[in-house]
Protein backbone atom coordinates (compact mmCIF):
# COMPACT_ATOMS: atom_id res chain seq x y z
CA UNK A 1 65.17 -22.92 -96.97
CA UNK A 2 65.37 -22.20 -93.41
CA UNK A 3 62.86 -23.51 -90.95
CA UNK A 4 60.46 -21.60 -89.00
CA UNK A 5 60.76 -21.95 -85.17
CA UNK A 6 57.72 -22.04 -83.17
CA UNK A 7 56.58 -19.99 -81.05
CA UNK A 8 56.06 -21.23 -77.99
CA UNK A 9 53.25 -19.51 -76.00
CA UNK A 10 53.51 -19.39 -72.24
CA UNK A 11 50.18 -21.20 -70.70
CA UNK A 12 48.17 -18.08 -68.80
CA UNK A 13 47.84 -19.20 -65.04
CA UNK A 14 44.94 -19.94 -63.52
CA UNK A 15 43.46 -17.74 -60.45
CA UNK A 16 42.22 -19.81 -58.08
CA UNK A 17 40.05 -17.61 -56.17
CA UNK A 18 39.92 -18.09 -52.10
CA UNK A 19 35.98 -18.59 -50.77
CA UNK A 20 35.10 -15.11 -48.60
CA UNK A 21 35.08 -15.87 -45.06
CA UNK A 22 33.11 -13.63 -43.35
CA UNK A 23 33.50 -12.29 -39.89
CA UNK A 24 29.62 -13.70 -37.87
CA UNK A 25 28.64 -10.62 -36.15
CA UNK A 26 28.21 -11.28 -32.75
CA UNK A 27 24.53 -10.58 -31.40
CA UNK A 28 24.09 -10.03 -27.43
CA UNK A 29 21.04 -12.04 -26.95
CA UNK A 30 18.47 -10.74 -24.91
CA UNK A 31 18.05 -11.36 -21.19
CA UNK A 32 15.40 -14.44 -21.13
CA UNK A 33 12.24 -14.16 -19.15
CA UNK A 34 12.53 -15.78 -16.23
CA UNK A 35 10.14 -16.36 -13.69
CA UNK A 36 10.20 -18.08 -10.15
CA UNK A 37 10.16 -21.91 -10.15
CA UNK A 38 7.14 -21.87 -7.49
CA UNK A 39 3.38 -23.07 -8.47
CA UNK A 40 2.47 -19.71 -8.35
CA UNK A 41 3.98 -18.91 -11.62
CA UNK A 42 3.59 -22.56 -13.05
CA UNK A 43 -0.37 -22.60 -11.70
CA UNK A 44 -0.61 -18.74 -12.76
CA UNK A 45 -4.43 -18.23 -12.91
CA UNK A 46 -5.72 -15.06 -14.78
CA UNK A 47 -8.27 -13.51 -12.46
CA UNK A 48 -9.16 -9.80 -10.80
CA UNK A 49 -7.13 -10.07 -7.37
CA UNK A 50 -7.73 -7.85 -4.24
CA UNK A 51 -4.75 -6.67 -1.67
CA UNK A 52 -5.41 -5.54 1.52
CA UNK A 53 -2.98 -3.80 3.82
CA UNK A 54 -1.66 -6.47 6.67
CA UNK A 55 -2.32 -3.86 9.78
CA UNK A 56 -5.78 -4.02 8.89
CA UNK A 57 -5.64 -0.42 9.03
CA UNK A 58 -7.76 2.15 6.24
CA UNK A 59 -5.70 5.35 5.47
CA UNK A 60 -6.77 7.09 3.01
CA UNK A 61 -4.03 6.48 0.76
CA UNK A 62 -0.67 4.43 1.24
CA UNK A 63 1.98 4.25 -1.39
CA UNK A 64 4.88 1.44 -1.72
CA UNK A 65 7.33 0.95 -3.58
CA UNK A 66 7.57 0.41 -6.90
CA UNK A 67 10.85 0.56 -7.51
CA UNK A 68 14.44 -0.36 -7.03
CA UNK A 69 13.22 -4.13 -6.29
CA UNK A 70 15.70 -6.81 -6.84
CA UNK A 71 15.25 -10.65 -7.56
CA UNK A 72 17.97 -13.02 -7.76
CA UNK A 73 17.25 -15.41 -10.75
CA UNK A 74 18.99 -18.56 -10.38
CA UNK A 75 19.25 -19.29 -13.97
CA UNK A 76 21.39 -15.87 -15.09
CA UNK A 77 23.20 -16.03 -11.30
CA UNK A 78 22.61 -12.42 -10.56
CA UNK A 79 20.43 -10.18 -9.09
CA UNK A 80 18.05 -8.61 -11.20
CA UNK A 81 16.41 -4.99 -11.00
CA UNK A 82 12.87 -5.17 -11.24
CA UNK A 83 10.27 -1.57 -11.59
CA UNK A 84 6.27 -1.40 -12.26
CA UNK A 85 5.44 0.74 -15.17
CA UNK A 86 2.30 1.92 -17.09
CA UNK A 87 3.48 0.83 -20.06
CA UNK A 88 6.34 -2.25 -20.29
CA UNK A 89 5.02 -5.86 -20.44
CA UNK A 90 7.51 -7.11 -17.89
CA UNK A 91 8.91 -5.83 -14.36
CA UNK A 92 12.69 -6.95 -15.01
CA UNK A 93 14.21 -3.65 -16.33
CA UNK A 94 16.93 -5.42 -18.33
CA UNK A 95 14.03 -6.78 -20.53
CA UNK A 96 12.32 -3.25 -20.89
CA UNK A 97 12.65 -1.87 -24.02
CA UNK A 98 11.90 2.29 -25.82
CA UNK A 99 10.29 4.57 -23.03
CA UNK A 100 9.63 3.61 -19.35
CA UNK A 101 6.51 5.44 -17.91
CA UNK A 102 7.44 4.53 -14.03
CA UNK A 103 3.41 3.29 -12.34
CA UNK A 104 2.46 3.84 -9.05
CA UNK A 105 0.80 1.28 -6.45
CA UNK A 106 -1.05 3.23 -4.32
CA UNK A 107 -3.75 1.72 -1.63
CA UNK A 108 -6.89 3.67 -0.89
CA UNK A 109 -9.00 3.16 2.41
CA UNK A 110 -6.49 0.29 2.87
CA UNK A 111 -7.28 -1.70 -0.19
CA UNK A 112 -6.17 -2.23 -3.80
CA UNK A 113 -8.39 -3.59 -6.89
CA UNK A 114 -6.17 -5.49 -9.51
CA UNK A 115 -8.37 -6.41 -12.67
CA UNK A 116 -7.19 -9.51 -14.46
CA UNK A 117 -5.15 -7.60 -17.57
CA UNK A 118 -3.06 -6.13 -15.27
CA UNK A 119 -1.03 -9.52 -14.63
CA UNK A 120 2.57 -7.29 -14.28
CA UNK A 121 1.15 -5.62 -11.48
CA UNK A 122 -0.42 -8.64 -10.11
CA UNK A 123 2.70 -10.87 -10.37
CA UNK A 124 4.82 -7.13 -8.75
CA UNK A 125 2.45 -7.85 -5.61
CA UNK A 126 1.71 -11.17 -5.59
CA UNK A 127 4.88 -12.96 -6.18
CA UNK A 128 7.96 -10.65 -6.39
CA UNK A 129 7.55 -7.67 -3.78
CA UNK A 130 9.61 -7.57 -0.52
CA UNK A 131 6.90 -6.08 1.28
CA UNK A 132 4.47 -9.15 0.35
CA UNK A 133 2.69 -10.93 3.54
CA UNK A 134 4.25 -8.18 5.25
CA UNK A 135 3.05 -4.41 4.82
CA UNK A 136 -0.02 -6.10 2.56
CA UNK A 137 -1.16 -9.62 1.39
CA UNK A 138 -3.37 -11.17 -1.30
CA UNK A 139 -7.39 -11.36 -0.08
CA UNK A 140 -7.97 -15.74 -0.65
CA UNK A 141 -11.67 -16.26 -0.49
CA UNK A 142 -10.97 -19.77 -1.25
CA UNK A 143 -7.71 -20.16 1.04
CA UNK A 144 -9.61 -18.37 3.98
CA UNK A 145 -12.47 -20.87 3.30
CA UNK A 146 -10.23 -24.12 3.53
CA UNK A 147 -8.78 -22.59 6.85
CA UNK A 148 -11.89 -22.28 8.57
CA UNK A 149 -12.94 -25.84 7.63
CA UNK A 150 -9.55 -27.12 8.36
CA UNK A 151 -10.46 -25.21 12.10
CA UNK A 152 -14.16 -26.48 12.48
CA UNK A 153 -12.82 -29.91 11.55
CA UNK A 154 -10.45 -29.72 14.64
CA UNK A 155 -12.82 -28.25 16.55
CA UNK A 156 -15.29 -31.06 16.01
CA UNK A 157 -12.32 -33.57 16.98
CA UNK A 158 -11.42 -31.57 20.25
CA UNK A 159 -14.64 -31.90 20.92
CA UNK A 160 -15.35 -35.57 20.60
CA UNK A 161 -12.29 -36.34 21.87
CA UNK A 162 -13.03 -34.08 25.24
CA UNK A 163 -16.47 -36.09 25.68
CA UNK A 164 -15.00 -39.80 25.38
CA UNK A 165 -11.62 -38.93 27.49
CA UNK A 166 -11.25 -40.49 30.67
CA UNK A 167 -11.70 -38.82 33.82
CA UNK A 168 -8.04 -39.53 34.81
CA UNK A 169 -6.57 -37.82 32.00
CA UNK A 170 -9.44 -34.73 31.51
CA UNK A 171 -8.30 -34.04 35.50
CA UNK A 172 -4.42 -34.35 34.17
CA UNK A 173 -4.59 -31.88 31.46
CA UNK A 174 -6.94 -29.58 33.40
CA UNK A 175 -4.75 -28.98 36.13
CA UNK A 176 -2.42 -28.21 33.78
CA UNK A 177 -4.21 -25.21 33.11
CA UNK A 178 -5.74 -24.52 36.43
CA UNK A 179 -3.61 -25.56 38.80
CA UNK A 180 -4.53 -27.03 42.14
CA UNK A 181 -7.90 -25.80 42.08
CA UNK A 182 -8.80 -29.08 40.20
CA UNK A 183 -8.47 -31.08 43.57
CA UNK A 184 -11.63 -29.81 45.03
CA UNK A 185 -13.45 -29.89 41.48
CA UNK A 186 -16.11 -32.20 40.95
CA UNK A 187 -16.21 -34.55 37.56
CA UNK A 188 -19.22 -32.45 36.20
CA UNK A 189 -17.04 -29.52 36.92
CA UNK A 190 -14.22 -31.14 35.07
CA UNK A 191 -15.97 -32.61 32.24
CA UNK A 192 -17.47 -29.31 31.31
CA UNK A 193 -14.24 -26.97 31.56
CA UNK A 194 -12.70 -29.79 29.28
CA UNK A 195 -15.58 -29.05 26.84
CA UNK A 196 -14.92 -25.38 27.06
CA UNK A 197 -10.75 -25.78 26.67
CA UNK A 198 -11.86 -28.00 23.52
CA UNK A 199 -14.04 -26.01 21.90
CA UNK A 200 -11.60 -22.57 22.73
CA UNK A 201 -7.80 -24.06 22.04
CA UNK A 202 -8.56 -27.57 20.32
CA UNK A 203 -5.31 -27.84 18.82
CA UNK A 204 -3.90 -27.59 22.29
CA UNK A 205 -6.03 -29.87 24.16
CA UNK A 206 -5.07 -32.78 21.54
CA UNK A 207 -1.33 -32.16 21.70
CA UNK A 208 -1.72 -32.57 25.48
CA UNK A 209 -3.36 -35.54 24.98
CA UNK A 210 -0.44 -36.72 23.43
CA UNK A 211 1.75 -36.04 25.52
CA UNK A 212 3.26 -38.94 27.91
CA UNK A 213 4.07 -36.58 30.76
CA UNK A 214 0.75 -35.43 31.41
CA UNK A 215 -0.83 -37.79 32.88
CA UNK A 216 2.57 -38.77 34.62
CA UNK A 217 2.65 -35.06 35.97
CA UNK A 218 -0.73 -35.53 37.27
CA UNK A 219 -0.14 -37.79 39.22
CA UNK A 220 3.37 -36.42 40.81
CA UNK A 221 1.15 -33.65 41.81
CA UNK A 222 -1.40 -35.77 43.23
CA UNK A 223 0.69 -37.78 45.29
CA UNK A 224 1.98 -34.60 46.63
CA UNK A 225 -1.62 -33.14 47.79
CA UNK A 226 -2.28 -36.52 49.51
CA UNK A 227 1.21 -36.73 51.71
CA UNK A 228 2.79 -39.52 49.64
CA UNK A 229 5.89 -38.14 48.03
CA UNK A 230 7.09 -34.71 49.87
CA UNK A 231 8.65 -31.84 47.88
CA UNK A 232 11.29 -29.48 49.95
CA UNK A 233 10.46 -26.02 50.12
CA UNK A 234 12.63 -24.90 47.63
CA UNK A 235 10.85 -27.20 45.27
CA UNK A 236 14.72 -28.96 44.86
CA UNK A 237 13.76 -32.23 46.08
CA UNK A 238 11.70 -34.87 46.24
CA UNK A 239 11.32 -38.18 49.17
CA UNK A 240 9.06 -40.39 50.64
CA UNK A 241 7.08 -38.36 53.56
CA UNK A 242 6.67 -41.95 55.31
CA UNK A 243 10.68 -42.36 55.51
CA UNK A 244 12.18 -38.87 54.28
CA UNK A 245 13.78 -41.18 51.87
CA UNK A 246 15.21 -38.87 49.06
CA UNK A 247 13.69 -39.99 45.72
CA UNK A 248 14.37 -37.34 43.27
CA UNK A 249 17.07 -34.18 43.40
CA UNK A 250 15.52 -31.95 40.67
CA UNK A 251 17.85 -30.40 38.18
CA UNK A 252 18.68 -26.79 37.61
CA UNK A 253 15.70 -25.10 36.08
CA UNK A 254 13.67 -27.36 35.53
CA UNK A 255 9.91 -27.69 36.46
CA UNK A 256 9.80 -30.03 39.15
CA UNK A 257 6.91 -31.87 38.42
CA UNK A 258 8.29 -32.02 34.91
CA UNK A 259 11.07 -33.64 36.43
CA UNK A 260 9.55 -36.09 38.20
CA UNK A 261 7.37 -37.06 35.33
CA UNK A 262 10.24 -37.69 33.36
CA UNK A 263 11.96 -39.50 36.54
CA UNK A 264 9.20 -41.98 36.19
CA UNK A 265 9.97 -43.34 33.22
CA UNK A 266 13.23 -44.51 34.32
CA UNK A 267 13.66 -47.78 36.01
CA UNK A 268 13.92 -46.59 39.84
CA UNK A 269 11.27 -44.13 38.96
CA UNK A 270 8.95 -46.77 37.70
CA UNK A 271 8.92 -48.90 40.88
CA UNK A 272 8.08 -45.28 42.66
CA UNK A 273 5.22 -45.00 40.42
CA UNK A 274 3.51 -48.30 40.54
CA UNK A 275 3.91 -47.45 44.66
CA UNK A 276 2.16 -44.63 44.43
CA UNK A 277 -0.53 -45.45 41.82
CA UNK A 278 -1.45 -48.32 44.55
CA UNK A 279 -1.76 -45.83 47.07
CA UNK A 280 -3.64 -43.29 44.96
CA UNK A 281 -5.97 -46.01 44.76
């Protein structure tokens, strides 16, 4: 009896099935927000702000622009179009988004009202517009307020410092300003026109009093008036009018009492000066 053969049955081969690899879509992110690294922005207080036009001028009406503005942000490294509108929450136009309605900015009688919800148009004329500090400027109660203190405060120093200065140096800084005249002014006379300069340009008269050369021009000029020192006629020179010893040739352009107050400083100029503050005496 013959023997069956088997059958052999071929194994069926398995499909090993690859995992999908999908193709990200690439998004183009949105321009961020960005908004100058000054304390304005960081300190940003939400408050109804008034503009005023710089001339101090009123016109009836007086438009800027409003459009067309760049800013260079720092961050993206480009410059950025900006544009006020009626109805987008920022002023970059890359940001904007649907339908612009373009806004205008328009000054009447030479001033502009900005209630606090309009911060876009405050931050367009506060912060970001060319023509800021120029054409118009923020009205600062509170910054015009520490200005005038900061000014009586000086005032109040000129002052003081006018009433306890010595006679020497109120006569030094007044000639200054008046000239020779001061020669045949009494100390009353002095003392008060020191009290007016103070109370008119007391920054000035406290820079002068600072100043080194002051009192060393003062007394150049002095020793002039009395025939101590002469000066040549074409103000070149300086020398001793007892001698005609030439002291001092005064260089090109310069003030020569300027000169010689510097001069004095110097070692030959020093034993000059003691000279002549003896003989002031």
């Amino acid at each position: 009896m013959a023997k069956k053969q088997k059958t052999e049955v071929e194994p069926t081969p398995q499909v090993i099935e690859q995992p999908k690899v999908e193709t990200p879509v690439m998004e183009t992110p949105e321009p961020k927000r960005s908004e100058p690294t000054n304390r304005v922005i960081n300190n940003w207080e939400i408050k109804d702000r008034r503009y005023v036009l710089s001339s101090g001028k009123a016109p009836l009406s007086y438009g800027i622009k409003t459009r067309g503005i760049y800013y260079f942000d720092e961050k993206l490294g480009y410059e950025r179009e900006m544009q006020y509108t009626e109805n987008q929450p920022t002023l970059f136009v890359d940001e904007m988004k649907g339908d612009i309605r373009p806004g205008r900015i328009v000054f009447r009688n030479g001033g502009l009202f900005v209630p606090k919800n309009k911060v876009t148009l405050q931050k367009m004329l506060s912060v970001y517009h060319p023509w800021k500090n120029k054409i118009f400027r923020e009205v600062q109660p509170q910054l015009a307020a520490k200005n005038e203190l900061e000014n009586i405060n000086l005032e109040v120093d000129a002052l003081i410092a006018a009433r306890e200065m010595d006679i020497d140096l109120v006569e030094a800084i007044m000639r200054v300003q008046n000239g020779s005249k001061v020669s045949k002014m009494t100390s009353k006379e002095l003392n008060r026109d020191i009290m007016v300069f103070a109370k008119k340009n007391p920054k000035l008269l406290l820079d002068l009093m600072q100043d080194d050369n002051i009192h060393l021009r003062n007394l150049g000029i002095k020793s002039v008036e009395q025939n101590i020192i002469m000066l040549s006629d074409d103000q070149r020179t300086f020398s001793w009018r007892s001698n005609g010893r030439k002291l001092l040739n005064v260089p090109f352009e310069d003030h020569p009492y300027s000169a010689l107050a510097s001069w004095f400083k110097t070692d030959e100029g020093m034993e000059v000066l003691q000279s002549v503050e003896k003989q002031l005496r």
